[in-house]
N, C-alpha and C. Protein backbone atom coordinates (compact mmCIF):
# COMPACT_ATOMS: atom_id res chain seq x y z
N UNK A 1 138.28 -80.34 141.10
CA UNK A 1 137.84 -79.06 141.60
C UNK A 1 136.39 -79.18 142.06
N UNK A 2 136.32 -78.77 143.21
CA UNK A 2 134.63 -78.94 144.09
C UNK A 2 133.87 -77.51 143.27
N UNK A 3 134.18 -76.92 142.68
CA UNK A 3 133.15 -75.61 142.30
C UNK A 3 133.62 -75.09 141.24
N UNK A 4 133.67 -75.70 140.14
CA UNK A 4 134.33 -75.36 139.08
C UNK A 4 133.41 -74.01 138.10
N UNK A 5 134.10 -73.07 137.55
CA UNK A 5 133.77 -71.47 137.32
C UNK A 5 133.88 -71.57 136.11
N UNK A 6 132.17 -71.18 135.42
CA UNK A 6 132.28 -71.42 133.71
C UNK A 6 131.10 -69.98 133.80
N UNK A 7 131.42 -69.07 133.32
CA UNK A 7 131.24 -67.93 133.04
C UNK A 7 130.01 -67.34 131.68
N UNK A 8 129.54 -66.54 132.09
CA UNK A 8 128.54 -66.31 130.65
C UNK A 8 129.04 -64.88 130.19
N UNK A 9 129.03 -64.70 129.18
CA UNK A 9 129.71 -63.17 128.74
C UNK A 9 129.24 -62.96 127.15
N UNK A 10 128.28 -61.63 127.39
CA UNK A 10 128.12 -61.19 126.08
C UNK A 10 128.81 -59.83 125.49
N UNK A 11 128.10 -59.16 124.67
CA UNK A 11 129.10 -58.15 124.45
C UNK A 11 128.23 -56.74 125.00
N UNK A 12 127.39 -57.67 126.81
CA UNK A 12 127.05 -56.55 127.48
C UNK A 12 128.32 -56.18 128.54
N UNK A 13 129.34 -57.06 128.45
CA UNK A 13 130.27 -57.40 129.67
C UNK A 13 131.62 -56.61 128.93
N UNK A 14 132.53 -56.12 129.67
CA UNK A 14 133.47 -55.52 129.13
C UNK A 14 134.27 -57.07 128.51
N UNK A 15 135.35 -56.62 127.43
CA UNK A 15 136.18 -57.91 127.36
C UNK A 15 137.13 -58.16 128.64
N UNK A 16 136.79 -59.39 129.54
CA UNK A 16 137.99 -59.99 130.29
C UNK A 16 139.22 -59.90 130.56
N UNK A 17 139.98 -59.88 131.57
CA UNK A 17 141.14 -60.57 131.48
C UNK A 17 141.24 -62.03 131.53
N UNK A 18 141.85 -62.52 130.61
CA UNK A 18 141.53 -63.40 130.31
C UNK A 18 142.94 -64.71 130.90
N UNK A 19 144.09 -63.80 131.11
CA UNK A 19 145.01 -64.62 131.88
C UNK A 19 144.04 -64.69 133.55
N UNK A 20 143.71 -63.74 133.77
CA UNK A 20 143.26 -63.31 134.91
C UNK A 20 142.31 -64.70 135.54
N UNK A 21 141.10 -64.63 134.70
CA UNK A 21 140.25 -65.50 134.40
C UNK A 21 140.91 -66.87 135.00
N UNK A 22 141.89 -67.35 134.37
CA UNK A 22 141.89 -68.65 134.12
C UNK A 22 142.93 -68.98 135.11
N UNK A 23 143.64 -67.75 136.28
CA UNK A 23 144.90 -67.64 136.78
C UNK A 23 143.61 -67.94 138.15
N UNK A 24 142.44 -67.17 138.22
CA UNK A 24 141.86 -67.37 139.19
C UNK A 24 140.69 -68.76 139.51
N UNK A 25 140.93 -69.18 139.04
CA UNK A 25 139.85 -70.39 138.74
C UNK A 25 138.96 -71.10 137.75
N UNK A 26 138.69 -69.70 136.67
CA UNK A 26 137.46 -70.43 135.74
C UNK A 26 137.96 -71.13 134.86
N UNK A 27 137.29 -72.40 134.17
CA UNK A 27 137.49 -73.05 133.60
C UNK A 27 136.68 -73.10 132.15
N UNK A 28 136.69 -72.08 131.74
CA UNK A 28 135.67 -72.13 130.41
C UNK A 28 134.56 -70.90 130.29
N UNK A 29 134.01 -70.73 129.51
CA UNK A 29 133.34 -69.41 129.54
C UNK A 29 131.90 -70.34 128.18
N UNK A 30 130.90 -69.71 128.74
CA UNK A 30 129.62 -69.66 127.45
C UNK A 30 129.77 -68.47 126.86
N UNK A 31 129.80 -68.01 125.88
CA UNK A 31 129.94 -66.62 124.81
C UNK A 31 128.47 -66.68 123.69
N UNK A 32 127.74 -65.18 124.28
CA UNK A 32 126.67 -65.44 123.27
C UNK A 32 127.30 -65.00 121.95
N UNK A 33 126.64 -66.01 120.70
CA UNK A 33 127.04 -66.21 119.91
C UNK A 33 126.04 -65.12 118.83
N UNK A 34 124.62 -65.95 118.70
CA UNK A 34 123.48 -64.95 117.72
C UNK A 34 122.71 -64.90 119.06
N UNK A 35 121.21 -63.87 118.19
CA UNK A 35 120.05 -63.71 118.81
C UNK A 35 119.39 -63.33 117.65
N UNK A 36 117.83 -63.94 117.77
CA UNK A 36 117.00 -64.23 116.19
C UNK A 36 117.65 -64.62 115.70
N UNK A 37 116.48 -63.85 114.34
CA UNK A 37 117.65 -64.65 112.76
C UNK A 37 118.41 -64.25 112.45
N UNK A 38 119.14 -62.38 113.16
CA UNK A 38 119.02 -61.78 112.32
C UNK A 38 120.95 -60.70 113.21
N UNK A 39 121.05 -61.30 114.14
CA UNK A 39 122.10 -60.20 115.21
C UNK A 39 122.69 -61.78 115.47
N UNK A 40 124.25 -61.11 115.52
CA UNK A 40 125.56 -61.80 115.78
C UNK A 40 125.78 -61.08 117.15
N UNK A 41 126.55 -61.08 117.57
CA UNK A 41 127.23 -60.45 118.86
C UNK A 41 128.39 -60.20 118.42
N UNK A 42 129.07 -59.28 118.04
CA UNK A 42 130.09 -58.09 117.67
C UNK A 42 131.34 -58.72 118.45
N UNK A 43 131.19 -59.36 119.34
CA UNK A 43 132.42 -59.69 120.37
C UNK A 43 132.60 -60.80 120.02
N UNK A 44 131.78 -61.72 119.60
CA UNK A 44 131.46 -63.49 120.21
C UNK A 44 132.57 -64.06 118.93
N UNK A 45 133.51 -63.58 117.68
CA UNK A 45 134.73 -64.03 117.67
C UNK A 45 135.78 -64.23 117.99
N UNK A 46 136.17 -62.91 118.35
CA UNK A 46 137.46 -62.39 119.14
C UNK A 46 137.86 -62.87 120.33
N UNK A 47 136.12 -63.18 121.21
CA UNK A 47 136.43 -63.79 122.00
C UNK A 47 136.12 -65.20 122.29
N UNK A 48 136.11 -65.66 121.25
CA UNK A 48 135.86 -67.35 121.27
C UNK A 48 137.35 -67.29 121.01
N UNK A 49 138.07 -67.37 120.36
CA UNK A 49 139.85 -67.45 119.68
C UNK A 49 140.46 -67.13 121.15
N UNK A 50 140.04 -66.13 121.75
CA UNK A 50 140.70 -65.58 123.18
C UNK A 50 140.73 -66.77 123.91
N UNK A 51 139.26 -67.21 124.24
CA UNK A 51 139.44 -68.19 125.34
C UNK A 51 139.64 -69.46 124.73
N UNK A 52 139.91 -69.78 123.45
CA UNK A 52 140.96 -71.22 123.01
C UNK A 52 142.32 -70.71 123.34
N UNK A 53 142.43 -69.31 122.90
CA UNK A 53 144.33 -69.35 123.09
C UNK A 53 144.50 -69.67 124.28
N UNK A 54 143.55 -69.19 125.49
CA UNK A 54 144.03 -69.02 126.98
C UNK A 54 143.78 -70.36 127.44
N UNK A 55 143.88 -71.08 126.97
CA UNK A 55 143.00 -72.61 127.36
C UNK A 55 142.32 -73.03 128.41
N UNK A 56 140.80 -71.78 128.28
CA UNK A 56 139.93 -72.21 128.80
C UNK A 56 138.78 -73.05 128.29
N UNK A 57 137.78 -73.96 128.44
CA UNK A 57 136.66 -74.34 128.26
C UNK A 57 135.75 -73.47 127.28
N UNK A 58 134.95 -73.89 126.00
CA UNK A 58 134.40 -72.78 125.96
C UNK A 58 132.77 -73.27 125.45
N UNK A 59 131.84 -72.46 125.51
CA UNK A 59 130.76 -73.10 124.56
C UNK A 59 129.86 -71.91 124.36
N UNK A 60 129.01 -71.96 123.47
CA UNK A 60 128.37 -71.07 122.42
C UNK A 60 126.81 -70.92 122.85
N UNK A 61 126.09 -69.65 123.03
CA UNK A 61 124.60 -70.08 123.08
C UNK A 61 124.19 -68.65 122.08
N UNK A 62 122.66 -69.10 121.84
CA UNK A 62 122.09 -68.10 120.32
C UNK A 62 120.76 -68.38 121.93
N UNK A 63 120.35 -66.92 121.46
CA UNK A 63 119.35 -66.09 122.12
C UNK A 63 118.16 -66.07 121.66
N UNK A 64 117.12 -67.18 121.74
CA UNK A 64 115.99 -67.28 120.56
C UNK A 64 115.36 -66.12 121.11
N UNK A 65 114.31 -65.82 120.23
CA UNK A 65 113.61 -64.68 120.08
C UNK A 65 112.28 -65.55 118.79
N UNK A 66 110.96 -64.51 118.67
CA UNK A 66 109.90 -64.89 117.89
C UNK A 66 110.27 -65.14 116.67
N UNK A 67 109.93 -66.25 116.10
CA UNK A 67 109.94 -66.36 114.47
C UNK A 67 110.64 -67.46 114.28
N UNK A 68 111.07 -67.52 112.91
CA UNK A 68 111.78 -69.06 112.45
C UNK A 68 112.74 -69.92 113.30
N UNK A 69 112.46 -70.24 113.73
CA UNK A 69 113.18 -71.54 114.60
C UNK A 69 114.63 -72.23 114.10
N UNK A 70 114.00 -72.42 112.63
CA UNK A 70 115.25 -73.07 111.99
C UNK A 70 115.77 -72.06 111.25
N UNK A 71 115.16 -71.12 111.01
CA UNK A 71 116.28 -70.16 110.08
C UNK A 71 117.06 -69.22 111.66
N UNK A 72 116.76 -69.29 112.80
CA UNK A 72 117.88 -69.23 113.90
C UNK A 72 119.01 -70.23 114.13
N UNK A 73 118.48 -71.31 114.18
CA UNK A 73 119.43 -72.23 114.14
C UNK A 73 120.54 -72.25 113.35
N UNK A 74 120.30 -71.85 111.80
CA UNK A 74 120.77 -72.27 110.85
C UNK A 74 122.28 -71.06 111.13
N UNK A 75 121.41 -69.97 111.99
CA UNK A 75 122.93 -68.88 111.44
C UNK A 75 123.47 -69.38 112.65
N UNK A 76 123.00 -69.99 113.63
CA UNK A 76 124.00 -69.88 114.95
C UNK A 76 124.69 -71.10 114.26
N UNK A 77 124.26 -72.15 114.08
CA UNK A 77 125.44 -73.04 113.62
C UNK A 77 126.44 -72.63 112.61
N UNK A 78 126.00 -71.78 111.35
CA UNK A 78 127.09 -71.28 110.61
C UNK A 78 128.19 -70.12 111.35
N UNK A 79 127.53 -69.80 112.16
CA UNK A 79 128.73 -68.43 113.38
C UNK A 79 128.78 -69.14 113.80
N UNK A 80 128.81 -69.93 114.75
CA UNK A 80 129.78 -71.42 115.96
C UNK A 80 130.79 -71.96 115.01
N UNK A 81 130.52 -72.67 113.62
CA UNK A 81 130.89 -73.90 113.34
C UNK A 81 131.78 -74.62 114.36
N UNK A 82 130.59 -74.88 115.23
CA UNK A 82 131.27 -76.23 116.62
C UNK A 82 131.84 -77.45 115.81
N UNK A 83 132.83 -78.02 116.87
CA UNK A 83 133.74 -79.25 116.28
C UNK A 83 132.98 -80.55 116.81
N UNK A 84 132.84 -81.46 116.29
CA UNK A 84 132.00 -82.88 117.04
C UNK A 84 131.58 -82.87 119.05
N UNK A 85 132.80 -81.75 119.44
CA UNK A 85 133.05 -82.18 120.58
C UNK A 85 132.48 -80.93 121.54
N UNK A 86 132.03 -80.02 121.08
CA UNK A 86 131.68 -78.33 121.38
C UNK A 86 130.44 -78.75 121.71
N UNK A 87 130.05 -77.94 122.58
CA UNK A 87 128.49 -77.93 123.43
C UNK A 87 127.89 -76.48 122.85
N UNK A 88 126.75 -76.98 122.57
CA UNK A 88 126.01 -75.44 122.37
C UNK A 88 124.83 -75.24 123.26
N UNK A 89 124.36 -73.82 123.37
CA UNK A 89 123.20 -74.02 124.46
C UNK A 89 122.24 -73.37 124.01
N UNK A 90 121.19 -72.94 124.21
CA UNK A 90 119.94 -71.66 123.46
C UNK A 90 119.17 -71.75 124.68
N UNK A 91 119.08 -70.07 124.99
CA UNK A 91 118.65 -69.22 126.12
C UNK A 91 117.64 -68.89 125.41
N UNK A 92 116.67 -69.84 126.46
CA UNK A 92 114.99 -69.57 125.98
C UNK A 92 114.71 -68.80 127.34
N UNK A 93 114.31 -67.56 127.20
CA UNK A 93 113.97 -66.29 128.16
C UNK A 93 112.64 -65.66 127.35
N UNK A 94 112.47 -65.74 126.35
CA UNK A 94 111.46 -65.06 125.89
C UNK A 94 110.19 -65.42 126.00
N UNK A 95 109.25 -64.90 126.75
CA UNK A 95 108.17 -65.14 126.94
C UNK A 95 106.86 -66.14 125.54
N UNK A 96 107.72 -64.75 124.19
CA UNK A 96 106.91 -65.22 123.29
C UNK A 96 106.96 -65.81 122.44
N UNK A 97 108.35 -66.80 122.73
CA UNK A 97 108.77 -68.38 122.51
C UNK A 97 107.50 -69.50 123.23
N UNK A 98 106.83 -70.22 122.55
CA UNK A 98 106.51 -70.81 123.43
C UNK A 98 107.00 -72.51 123.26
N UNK A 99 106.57 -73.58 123.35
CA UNK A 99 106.77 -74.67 123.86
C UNK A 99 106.78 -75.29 121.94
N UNK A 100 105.74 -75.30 121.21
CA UNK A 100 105.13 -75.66 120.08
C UNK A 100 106.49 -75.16 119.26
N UNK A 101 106.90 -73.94 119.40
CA UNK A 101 108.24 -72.94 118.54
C UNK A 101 109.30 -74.06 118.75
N UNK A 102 110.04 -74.03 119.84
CA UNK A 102 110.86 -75.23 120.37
C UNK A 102 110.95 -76.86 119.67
N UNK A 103 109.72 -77.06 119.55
CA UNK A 103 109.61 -78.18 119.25
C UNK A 103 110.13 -78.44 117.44
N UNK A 104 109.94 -76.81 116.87
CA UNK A 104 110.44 -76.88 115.34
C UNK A 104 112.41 -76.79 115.26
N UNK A 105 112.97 -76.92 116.65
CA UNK A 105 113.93 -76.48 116.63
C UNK A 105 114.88 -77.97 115.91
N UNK A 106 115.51 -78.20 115.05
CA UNK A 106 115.79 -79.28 114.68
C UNK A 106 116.65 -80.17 115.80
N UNK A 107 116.22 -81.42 115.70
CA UNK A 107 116.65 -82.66 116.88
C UNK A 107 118.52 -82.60 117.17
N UNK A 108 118.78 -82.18 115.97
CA UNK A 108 121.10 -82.39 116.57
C UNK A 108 120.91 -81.32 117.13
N UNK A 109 120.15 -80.10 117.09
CA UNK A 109 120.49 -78.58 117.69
C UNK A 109 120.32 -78.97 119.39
N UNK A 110 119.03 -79.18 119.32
CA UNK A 110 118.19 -79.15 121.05
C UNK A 110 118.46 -80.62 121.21
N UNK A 111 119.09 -80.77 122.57
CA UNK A 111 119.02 -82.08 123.62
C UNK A 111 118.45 -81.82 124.10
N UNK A 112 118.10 -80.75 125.19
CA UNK A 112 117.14 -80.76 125.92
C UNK A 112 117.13 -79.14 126.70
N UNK A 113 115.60 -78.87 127.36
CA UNK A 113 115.07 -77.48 127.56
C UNK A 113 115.36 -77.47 128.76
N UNK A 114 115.52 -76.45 129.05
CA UNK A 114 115.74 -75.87 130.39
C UNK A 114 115.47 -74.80 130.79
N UNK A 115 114.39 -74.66 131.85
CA UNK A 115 113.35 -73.20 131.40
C UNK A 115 114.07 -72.76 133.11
């Protein structure tokens, strides 16, 4: 496939069709997972299970925000529990994240930044 369709969806987006989805091209979806230490995303189970049943692609991102680095990490990996083979991502948008914060983010979490 020359333009392959991997989707971002939080629980600002209505829930999908999800035959729909995968009848029209996309191949996988990112689903925000946390944000801080401290907020899950209300959707980001229901529809992680959705897009394994529908067998699309799927992968996980946590929404950093100011403050503990690793006590963010720690809940997005316990809400993912990704399998060896699952990609995770972290949407650094926040201004008052800076570069030094990042750097406390533990080494298996972050491969690499992308601003």
């Amino acid at each position: 496939m020359a333009n392959p369709i991997v989707i971002d969806i939080s629980h600002y987006q209505p829930t999908p069709d999800w035959q729909a989805l995968k009848a029209g091209g996309t191949l996988g979806v990112i689903l925000k997972a946390t944000e801080g230490a401290g907020n899950t995303d209300p959707t980001f189970i229901s529809r992680w299970e959705a897009a394994k049943f529908h067998g699309l692609l799927r992968s996980a991102y946590h929404f950093l925000r100011p403050g503990d680095m690793v006590a963010q990490m720690q809940r997005f990996l316990r809400t993912v529990n990704p399998s060896p083979t699952e990609r995770l991502v972290i949407d650094y948008e926040d201004a008052d994240v800076s570069f030094a914060d990042l750097e406390k983010v533990p080494g298996q979490v972050l491969v690499s930044i992308v601003r």
